[in-house]
Protein backbone atom coordinates (compact mmCIF):
# COMPACT_ATOMS: atom_id res chain seq x y z
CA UNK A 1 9.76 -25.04 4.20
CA UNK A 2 7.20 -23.55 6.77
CA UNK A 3 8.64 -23.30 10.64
CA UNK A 4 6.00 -23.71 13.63
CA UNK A 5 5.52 -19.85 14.89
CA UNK A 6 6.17 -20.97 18.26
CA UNK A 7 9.35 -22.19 17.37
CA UNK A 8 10.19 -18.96 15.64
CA UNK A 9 9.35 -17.33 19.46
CA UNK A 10 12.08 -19.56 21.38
CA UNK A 11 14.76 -18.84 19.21
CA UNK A 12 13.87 -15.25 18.85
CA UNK A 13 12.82 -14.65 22.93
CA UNK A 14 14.81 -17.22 24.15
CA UNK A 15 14.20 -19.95 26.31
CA UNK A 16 9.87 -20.32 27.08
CA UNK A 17 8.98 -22.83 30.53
CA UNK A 18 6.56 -25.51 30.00
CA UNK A 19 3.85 -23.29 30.79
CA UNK A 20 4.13 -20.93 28.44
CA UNK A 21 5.05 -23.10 25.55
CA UNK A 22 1.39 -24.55 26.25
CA UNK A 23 -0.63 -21.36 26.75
CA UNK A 24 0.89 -18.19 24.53
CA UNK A 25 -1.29 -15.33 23.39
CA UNK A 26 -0.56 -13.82 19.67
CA UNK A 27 -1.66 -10.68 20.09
CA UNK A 28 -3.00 -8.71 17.52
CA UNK A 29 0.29 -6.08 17.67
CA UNK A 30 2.99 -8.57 17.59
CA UNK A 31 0.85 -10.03 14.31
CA UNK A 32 1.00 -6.87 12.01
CA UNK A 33 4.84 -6.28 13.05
CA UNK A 34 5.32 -9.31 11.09
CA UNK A 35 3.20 -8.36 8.58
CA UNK A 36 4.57 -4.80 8.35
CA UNK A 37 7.56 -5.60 8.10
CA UNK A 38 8.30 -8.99 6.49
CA UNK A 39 5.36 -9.65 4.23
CA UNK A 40 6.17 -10.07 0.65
CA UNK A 41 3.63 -8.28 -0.73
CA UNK A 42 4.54 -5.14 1.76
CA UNK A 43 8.20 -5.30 0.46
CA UNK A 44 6.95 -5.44 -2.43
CA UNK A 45 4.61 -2.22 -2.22
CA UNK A 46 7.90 -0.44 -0.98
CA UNK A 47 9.56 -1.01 -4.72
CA UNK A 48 6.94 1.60 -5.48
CA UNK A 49 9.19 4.32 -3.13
CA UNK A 50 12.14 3.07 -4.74
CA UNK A 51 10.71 3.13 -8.56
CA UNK A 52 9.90 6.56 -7.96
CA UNK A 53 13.45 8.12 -6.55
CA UNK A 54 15.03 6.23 -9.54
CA UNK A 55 12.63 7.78 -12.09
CA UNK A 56 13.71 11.54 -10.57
CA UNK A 57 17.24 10.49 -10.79
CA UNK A 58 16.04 10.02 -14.85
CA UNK A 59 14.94 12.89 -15.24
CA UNK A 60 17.12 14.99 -13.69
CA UNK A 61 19.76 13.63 -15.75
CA UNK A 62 18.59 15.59 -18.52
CA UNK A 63 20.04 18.45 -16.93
CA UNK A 64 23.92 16.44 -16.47
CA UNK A 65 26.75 18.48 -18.66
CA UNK A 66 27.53 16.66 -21.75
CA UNK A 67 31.00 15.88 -22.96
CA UNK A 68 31.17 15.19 -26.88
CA UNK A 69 34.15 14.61 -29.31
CA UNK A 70 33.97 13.58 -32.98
CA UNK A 71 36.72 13.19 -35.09
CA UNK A 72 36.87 12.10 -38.85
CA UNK A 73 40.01 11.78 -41.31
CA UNK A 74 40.41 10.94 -45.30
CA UNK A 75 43.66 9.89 -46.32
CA UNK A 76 43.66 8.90 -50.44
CA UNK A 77 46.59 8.53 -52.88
CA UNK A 78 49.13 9.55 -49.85
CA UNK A 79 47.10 12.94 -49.79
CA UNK A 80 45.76 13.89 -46.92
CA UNK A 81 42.17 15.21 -48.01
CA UNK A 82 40.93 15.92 -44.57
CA UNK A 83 40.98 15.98 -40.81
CA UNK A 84 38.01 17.27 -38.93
CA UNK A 85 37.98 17.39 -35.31
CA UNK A 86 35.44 18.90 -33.16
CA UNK A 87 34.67 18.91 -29.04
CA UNK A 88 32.81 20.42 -27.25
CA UNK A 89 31.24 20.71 -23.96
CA UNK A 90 27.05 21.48 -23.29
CA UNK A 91 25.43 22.80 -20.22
CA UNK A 92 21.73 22.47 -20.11
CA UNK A 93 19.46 25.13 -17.66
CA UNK A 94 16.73 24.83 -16.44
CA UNK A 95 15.05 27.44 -18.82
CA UNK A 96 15.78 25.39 -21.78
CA UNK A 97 19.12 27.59 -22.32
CA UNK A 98 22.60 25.65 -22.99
CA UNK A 99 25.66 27.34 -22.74
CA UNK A 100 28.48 25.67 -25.05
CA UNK A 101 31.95 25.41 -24.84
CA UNK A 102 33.88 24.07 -28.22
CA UNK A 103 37.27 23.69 -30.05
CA UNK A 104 37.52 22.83 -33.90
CA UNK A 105 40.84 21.74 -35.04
CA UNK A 106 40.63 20.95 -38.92
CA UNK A 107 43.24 21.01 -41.53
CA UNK A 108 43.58 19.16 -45.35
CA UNK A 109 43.58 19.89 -48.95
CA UNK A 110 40.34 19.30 -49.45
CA UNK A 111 38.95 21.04 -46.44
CA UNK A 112 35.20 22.50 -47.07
CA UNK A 113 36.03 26.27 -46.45
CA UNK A 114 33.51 26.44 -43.93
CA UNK A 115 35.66 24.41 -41.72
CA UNK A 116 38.67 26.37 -42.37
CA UNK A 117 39.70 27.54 -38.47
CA UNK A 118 43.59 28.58 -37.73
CA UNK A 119 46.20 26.45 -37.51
CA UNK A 120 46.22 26.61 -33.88
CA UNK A 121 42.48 25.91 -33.93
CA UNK A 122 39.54 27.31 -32.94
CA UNK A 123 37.53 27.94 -29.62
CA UNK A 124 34.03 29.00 -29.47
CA UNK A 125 32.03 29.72 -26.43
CA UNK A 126 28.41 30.30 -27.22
CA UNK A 127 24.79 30.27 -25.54
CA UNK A 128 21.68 29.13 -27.46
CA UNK A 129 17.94 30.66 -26.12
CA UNK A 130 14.58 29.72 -27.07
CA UNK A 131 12.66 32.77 -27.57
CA UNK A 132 9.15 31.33 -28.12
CA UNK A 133 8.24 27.53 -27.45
CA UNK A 134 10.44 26.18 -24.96
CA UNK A 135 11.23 28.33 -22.74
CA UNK A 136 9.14 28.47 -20.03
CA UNK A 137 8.54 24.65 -20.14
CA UNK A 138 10.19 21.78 -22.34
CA UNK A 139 10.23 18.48 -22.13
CA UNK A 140 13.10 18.40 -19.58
CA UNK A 141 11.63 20.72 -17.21
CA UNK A 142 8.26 18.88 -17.72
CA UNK A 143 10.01 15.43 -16.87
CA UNK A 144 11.70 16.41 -13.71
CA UNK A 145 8.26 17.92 -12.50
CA UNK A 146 6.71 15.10 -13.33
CA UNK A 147 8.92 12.70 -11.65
CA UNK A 148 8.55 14.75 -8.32
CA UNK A 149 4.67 14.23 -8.59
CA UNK A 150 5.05 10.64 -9.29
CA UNK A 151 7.16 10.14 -5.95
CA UNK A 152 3.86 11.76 -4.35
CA UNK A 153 1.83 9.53 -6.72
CA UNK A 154 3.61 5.85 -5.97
CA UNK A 155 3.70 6.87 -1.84
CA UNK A 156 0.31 7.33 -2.10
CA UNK A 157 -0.54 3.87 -4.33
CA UNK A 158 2.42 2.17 -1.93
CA UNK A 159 0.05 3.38 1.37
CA UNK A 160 -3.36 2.19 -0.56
CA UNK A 161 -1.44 -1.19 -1.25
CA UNK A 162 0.14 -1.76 2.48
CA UNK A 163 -3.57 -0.95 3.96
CA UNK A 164 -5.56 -3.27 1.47
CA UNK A 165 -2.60 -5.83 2.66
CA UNK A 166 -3.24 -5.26 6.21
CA UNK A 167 -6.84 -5.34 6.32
CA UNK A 168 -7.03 -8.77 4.39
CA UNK A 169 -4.21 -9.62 7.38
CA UNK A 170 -6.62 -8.45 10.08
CA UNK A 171 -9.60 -9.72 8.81
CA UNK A 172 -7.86 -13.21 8.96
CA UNK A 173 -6.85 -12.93 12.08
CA UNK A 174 -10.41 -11.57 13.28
CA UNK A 175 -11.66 -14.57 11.93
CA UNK A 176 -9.56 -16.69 13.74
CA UNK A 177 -10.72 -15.44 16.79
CA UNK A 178 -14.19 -16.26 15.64
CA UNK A 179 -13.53 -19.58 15.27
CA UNK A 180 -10.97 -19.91 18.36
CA UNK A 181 -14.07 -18.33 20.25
CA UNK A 182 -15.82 -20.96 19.19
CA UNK A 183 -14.39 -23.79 19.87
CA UNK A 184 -13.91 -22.89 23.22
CA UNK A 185 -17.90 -22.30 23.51
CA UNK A 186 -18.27 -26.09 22.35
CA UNK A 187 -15.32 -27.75 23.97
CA UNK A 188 -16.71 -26.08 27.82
CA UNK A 189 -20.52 -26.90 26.64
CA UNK A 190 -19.17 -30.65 25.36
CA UNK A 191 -17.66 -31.05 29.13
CA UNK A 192 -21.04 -29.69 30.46
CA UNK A 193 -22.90 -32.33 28.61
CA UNK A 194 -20.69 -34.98 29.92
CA UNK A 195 -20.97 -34.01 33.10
CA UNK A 196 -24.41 -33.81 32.84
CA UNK A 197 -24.64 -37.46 30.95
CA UNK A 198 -22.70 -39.31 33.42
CA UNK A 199 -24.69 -37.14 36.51
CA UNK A 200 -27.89 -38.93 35.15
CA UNK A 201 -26.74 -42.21 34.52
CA UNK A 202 -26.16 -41.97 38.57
CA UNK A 203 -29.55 -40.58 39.03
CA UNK A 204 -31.37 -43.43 36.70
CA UNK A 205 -28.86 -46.70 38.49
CA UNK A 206 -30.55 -45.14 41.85
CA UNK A 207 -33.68 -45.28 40.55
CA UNK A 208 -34.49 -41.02 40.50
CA UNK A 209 -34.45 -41.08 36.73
CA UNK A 210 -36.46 -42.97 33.74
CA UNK A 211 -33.89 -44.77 31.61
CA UNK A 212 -34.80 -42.08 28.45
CA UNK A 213 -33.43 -39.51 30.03
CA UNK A 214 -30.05 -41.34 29.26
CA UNK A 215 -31.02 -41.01 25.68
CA UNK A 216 -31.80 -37.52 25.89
CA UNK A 217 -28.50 -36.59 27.35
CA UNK A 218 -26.63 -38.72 25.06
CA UNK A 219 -28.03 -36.93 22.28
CA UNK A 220 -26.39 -33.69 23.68
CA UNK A 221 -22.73 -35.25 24.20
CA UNK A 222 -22.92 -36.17 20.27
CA UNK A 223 -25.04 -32.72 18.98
CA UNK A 224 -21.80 -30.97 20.82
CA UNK A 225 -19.21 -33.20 19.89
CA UNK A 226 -20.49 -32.79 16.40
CA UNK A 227 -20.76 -28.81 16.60
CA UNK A 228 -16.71 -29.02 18.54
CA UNK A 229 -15.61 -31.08 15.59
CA UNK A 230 -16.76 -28.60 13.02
CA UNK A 231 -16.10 -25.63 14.52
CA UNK A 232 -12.45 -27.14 14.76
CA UNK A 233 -12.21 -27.89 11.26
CA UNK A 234 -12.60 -23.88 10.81
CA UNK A 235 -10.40 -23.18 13.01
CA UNK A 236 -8.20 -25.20 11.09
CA UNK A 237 -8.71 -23.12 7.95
CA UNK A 238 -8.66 -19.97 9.71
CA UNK A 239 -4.99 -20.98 10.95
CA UNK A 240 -3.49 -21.62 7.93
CA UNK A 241 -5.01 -18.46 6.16
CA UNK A 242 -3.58 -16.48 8.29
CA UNK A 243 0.07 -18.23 8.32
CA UNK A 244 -0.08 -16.77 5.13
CA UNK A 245 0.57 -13.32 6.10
CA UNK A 246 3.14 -14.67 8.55
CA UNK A 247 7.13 -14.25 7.51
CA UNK A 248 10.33 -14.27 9.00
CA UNK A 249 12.95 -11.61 7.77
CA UNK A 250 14.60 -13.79 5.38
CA UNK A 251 11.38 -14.51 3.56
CA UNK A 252 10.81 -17.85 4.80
CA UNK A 253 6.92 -18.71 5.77
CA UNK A 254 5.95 -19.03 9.39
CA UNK A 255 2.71 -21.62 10.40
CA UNK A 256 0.49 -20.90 13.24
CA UNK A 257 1.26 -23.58 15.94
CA UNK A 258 -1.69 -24.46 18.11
CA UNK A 259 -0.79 -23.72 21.70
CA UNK A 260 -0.74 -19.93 20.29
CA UNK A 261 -4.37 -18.21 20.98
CA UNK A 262 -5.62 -14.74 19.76
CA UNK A 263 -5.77 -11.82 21.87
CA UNK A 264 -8.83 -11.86 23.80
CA UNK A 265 -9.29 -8.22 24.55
CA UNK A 266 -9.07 -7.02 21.10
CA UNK A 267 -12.40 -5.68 21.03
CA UNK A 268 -11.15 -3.31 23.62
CA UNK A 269 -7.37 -2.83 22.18
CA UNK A 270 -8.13 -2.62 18.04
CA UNK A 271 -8.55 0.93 18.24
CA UNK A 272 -5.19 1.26 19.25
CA UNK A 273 -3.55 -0.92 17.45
CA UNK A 274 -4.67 0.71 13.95
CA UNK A 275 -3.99 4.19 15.22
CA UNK A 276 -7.79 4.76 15.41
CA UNK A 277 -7.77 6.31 18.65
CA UNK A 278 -8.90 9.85 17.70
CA UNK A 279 -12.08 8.28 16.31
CA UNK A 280 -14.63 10.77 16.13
CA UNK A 281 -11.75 13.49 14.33
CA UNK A 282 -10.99 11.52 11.59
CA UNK A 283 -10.30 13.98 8.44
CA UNK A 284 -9.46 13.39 4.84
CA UNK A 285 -6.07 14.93 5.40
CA UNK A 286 -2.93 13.49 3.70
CA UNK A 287 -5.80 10.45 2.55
CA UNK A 288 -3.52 8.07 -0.34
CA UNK A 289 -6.30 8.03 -2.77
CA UNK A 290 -7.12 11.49 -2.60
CA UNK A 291 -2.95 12.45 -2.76
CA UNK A 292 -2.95 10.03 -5.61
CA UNK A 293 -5.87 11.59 -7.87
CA UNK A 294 -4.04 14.79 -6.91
CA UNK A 295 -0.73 13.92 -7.88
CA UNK A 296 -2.18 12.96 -11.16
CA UNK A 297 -3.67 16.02 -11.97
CA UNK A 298 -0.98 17.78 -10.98
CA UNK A 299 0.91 15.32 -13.53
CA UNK A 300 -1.75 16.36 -16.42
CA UNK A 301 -1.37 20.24 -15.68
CA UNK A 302 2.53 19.81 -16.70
CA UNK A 303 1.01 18.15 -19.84
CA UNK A 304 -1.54 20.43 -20.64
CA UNK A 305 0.84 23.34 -20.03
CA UNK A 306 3.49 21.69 -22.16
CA UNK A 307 1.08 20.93 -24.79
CA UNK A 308 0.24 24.81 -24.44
CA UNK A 309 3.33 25.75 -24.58
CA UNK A 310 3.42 24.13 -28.44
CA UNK A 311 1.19 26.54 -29.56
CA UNK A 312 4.13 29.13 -29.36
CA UNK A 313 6.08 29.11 -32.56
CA UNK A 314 9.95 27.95 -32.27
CA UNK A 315 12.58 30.97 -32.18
CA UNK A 316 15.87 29.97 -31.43
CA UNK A 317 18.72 32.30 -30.90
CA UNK A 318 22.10 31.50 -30.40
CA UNK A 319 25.43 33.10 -30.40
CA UNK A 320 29.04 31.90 -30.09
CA UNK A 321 31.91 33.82 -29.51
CA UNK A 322 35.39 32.94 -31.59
CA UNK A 323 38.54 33.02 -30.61
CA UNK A 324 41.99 31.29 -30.87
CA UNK A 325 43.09 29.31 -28.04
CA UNK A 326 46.31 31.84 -27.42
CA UNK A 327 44.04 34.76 -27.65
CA UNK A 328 40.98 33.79 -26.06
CA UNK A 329 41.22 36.60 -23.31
CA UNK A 330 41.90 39.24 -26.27
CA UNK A 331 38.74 39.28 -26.93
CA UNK A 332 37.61 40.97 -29.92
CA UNK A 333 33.67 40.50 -30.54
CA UNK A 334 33.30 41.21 -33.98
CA UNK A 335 34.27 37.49 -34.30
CA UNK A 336 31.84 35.47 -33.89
CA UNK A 337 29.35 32.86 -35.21
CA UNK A 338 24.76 33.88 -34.52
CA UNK A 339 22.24 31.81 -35.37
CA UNK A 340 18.44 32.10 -35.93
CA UNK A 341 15.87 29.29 -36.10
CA UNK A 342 12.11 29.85 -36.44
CA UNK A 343 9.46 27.64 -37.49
CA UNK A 344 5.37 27.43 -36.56
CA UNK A 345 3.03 25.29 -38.52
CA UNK A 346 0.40 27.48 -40.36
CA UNK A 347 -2.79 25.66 -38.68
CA UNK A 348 -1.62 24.41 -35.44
CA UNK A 349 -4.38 21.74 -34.95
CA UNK A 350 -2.05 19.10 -33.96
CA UNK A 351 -1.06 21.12 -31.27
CA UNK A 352 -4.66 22.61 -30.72
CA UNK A 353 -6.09 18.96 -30.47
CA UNK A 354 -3.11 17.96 -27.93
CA UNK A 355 -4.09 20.75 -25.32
CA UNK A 356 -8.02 20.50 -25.89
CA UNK A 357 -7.39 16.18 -24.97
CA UNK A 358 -4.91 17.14 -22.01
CA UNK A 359 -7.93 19.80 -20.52
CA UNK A 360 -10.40 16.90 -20.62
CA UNK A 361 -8.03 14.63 -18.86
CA UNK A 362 -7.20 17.06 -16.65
CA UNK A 363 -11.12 17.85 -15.85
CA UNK A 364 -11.80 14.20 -16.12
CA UNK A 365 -9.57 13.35 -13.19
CA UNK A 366 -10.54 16.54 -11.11
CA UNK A 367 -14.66 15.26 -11.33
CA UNK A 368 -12.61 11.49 -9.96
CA UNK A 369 -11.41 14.09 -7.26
CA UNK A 370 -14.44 15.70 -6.40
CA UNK A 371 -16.99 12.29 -6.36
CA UNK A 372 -14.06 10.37 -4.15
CA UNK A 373 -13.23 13.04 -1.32
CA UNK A 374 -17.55 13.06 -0.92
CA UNK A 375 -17.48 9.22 -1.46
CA UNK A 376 -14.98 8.77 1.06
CA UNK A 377 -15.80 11.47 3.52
CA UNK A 378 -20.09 9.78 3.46
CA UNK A 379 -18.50 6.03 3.88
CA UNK A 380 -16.74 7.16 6.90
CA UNK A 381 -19.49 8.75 8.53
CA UNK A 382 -21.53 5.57 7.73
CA UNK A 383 -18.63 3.34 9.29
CA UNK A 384 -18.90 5.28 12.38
CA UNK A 385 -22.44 4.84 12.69
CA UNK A 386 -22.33 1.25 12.15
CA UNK A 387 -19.38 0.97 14.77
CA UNK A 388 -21.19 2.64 17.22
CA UNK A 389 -24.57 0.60 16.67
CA UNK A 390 -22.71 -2.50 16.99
CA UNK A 391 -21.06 -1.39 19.92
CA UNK A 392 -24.73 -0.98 21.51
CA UNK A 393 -26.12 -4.68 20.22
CA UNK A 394 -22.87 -6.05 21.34
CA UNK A 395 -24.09 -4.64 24.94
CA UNK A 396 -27.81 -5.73 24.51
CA UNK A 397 -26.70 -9.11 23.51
CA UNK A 398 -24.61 -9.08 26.40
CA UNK A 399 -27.51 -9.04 28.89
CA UNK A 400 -29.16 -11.22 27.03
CA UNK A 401 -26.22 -13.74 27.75
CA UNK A 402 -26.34 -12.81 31.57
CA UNK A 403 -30.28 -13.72 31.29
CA UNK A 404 -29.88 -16.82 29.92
CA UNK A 405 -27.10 -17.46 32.19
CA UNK A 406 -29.44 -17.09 34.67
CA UNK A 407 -32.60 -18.82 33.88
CA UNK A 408 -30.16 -22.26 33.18
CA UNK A 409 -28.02 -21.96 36.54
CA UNK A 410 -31.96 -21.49 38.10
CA UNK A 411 -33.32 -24.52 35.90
CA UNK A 412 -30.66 -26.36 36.48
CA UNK A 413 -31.12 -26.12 40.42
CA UNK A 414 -34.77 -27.02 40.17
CA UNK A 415 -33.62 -30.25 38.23
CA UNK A 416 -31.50 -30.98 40.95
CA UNK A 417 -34.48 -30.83 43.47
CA UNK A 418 -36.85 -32.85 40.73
CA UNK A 419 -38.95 -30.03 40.08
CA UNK A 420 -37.70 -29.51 36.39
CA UNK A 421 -36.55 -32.23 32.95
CA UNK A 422 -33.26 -32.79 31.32
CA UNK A 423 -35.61 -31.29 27.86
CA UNK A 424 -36.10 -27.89 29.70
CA UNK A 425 -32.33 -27.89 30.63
CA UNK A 426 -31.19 -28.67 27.10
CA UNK A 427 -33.72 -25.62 25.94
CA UNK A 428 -32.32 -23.38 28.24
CA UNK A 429 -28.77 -24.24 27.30
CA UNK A 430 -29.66 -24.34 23.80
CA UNK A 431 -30.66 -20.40 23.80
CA UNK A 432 -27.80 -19.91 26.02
CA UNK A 433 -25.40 -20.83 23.41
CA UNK A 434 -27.19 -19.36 20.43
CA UNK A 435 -26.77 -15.63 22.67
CA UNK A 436 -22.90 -16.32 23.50
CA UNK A 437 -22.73 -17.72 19.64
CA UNK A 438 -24.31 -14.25 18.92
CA UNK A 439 -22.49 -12.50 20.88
CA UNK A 440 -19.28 -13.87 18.93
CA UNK A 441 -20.76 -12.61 15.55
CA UNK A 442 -21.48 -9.28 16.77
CA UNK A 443 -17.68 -8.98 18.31
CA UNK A 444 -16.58 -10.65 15.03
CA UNK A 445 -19.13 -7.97 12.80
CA UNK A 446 -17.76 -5.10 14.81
CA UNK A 447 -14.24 -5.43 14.23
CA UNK A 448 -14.43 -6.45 10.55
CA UNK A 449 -16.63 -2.95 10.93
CA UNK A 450 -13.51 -1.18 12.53
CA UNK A 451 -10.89 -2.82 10.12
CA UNK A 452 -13.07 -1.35 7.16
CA UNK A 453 -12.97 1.46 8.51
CA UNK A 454 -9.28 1.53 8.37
CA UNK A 455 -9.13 0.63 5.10
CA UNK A 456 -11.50 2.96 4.46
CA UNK A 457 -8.84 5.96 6.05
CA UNK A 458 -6.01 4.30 3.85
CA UNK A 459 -3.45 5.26 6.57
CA UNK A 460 -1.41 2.21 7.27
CA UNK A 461 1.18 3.16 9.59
C-alpha cells in the first residue's frame, strides 16, 4: 500500500495551512535523505558492511582455544578390557604454534602398552612448531588477513552500489524537473493563447479583424493544449519513477502527490548537495573502485604468498612434557614425549603451478588497477569540461531567451497598433518557446552531466 508523500509530511511536520498543502517544494536534499536512508536497495548495500565483520569474526575463530575430551570403554565376559580417557586443551598462535595441555587416564587388562600412564594418570604439557611450511603463513593467518581486506573490499563495492543507487535516484528526479519545467512552459503559453484567442474575437465582432484570424488563433489554443497534455502525461511517468526511490522507515512505499514541485534552483544548489563543492580538486583518493581492485590484490598477495609458502617442505616439531598430576611441579625433564614430522613432495609442480596461477592473478588485477585509476582520472577531466561548456551554452541560450523575449513583447505591441499579423506573433512565440524549451534541455543535460560526474567520483556520502 503506497501513502501520498504529502501525507507522509503532515504527520511527520505536523500540521501544514491550506497554502502550503497546495504549493510545497521537494527539494532535491530532503529527496536523497529518503533515499539514503530508507531505500531498500541502500539497506541492502549495507548487508555488505555487515557480511564482512561476520566473515572476520570466522576467521578469527580459528585462533579460539579448543576444549576436547574422548573417552572409550570395553567391557566383555565381566572383564574389563579397557578404559581410555583422554582431554586435553589446544591453544593456537598466530605463528602456526599450539601449545597443549592434556591428561590421559587409562587402565584395563587389555590395555595397549602404549597407553599404559600411572594409576593416578597422566599430564602432559607440550608445544608443537612448524619448522618449514607453515610458519610464517598458514591457512589461519592467511584467512584472518584476508577477511580484514574483504571488510576494505565490501565498503568499497557497498559505496560503488549506494552511488549507482543514487545517481539512478537523481537522474529521476532531474527528469522530473524536466518535465515539471515543462508543463509550466505550456500551461502559461496555453493561457497566452487564450488570451490572445478571445482578444481577437473582440477585435473581429468590432470589425478590426478578418474572421481567419479566429482560425489562426484557434489553431494555437489546440497546438498548446495538445503540447500541455503531453508534456503532462510525462510528467506523469516521471512521478511515479521516482516514487520508486521514495520509502518510509518501515519499508513501506511513498507516491509523489501533485501539489509537491521540484526545487527550482537546483542548477545553482546540486553542487552542494552531492558534496561537489571543491570541484576543480577532485582526486582519486579513497575512490571505491580503485580501494576495491586494491583490496583484491592485496587478497591475491596472501594467496600467492601462501601458495609460496608450500614450496617449503613440512617439519614439524613438537615436544610434551610428562608428569603425574601430584608431581607436576617436580619436574623432572627426562620424561617426556618429542615428535618429528617431515614430508616434501619430490617435484613440487602442484605447488609450483599454484604460485605461477596466483602471480598472474595477482598481475592480472594490478594491469585492472593501472587502466582504471587512468580511465577514471581522463573521464573526470572530460566531465569537467563538459560541465563547464554547458554551463556557457546554458548562458548563451539564455540571451537568446531574453532576445526572443524581446522581439515578441515588441511584435506584439505593433499588433496592437495594426502594424503587425497574428502569423508573425505565433512565429515569434513559436521560437520563443523552442529557446526556453532549449534552455530546459541544456539545464536538464547539465545536471545529468554533474550527477555523472558523481557517479563517476563513487563517493556517496
Amino acid at each position: 500500500m503506497k501513502l501520498k508523500l504529502i501525507a507522509f509530511f503532515i504527520v511527520i511536520g505536523g500540521f501544514l495551512n491550506a497554502q502550503e498543502k497546495n504549493l510545497k517544494e521537494f527539494t532535491l536534499e530532503e529527496y536523497l535523505g529518503y533515499v539514503k536512508k530508507y531505500h531498500p536497495l541502500v539497506k541492502q548495500a549495507d548487508l555488505k558492511i555487515s557480511e564482512a565483520q561476520a566473515k572476520l569474526m570466522k576467521a578469527r575463530g580459528a585462533f579460539d582455544p579448543k576444549i576436547e575430551a574422548n573417552y572409550v570403554e570395553k567391557e566383555y565376559g565381566d572383564k574389563n578390557y579397557y578404559s581410555i580417557f583422554n582431554g586435553s586443551f589446544k591453544i593456537p598462535t598466530w605463528y602456526g604454534i599450539e601449545i597443549k595441555a592434556a591428561f590421559d587416564n587409562n587402565e584395563g587388562i587389555y590395555l595397549n602398552p602404549e597407553n599404559t600412564v600411572p594409576n593416578s594418570g597422566l599430564t602432559s604439557l607440550g608445544i608443537t612448531v612448524p619448522i618449514g611450511q607453515g610458519l610464517w603463513i598458514n591457512e589461519r593467518m592467511a584467512d584472518l588477513r584476508k577477511a580484514k581486506s574483504y571488510q576494505k573490499l565490501n565498503e568499497a563495492e557497498r559505496n560503488l552500489q549506494v552511488t549507482s543507487i543514487i545517481y539512478d535516484a537523481v537522474v529521476s528526479y532531474i527528469n522530473w524537473k524536466r518535465n515539471y519545467d515543462e508543463v509550466q512552459l505550456y500551461a502559461d503559453y496555453l493561457k497566452n493563447a487564450k488570451v490572445r484567442y478571445n482578444g481577437v474575437l473582440k477585435l473581429i465582432e468590432q470589425g478590426d479583424k478578418a474572421g481567419i484570424d479566429s482560425t489562426e488563433a484557434g489553431i494555437t489554443v489546440k497546438t498548446r493544449r495538445l503540447n500541455l497534455e503531453n508534456s503532462q502525461l510525462k510528467l506523469t511517468k516521471a512521478k511515479l519513477e521516482l516514487s520508486n526511490y521514495i520509502w518510509t522507515e518501515n519499508s513501506i512505499p511513498l507516491e509523489l502527490d501533485d501539489s509537491l514541485f521540484p526545487d527550482l534552483t537546483i542548477e545553482q544548489t546540486i553542487l552542494e548537495t552531492l558534496n561537489l563543492t571543491e570541484f576543480n580538486e577532485i582526486t582519486l583518493d579513497n575512490h571505491p573502485k580503485i580501494n576495491a581492485l586494491q583490496s583484491k590484490i592485496d587478497i591475491l598477495n596472501i594467496d600467492r604468498k601462501l601458495n609460496a609458502n608450500s614450496l617449503l617442505p613440512k617439519l614439524n616439531l613438537s615436544y610434551n612434557y610428562l608428569s603425574e598430576p601430584s608431581a607436576i611441579d617436580n619436574y623432572r625433564f627426562e620424561d617426556y614425549k618429542v615428535g618429528l614430522n617431515f614430508s616434501i613432495p619430490l617435484f613440487l609442480r602442484k605447488e609450483r603451478a599454484n604460485l605461477k596461477l596466483a602471480k598472474l592473478k595477482v598481475q592480472d588485477t594490478e594491469l585492472s588497477l593501472a587502466f582504471e585509476k587512468e580511465n577514471i582520472a581522463n573521464k573526470i577531466d572530460a566531465q569537467k569540461q563538459e560541465i563547464n561548456s554547458y554551463k556557457k551554452q546554458r548562458l548563451i541560450n539564455t540571451e537568446l531567451v531574453d532576445s526572443y523575449s524581446q522581439m515578441l513583447t515588441a511584435e506584439e505591441r505593433l499588433f496592437t497598433m495594426g502594424e503587425s499579423s497574428l502569423f508573425l506573433i505565433n512565429s515569434r512565440e513559436n521560437k520563443l518557446v523552442s529557446a526556453q524549451l532549449s534552455n530546459i534541455v541544456l539545464e536538464n543535460t547539465l545536471l545529468n552531466a554533474t550527477i555523472a560526474l558523481f557517479k563517476t567520483i563513487g563517493k556517496p556520502e
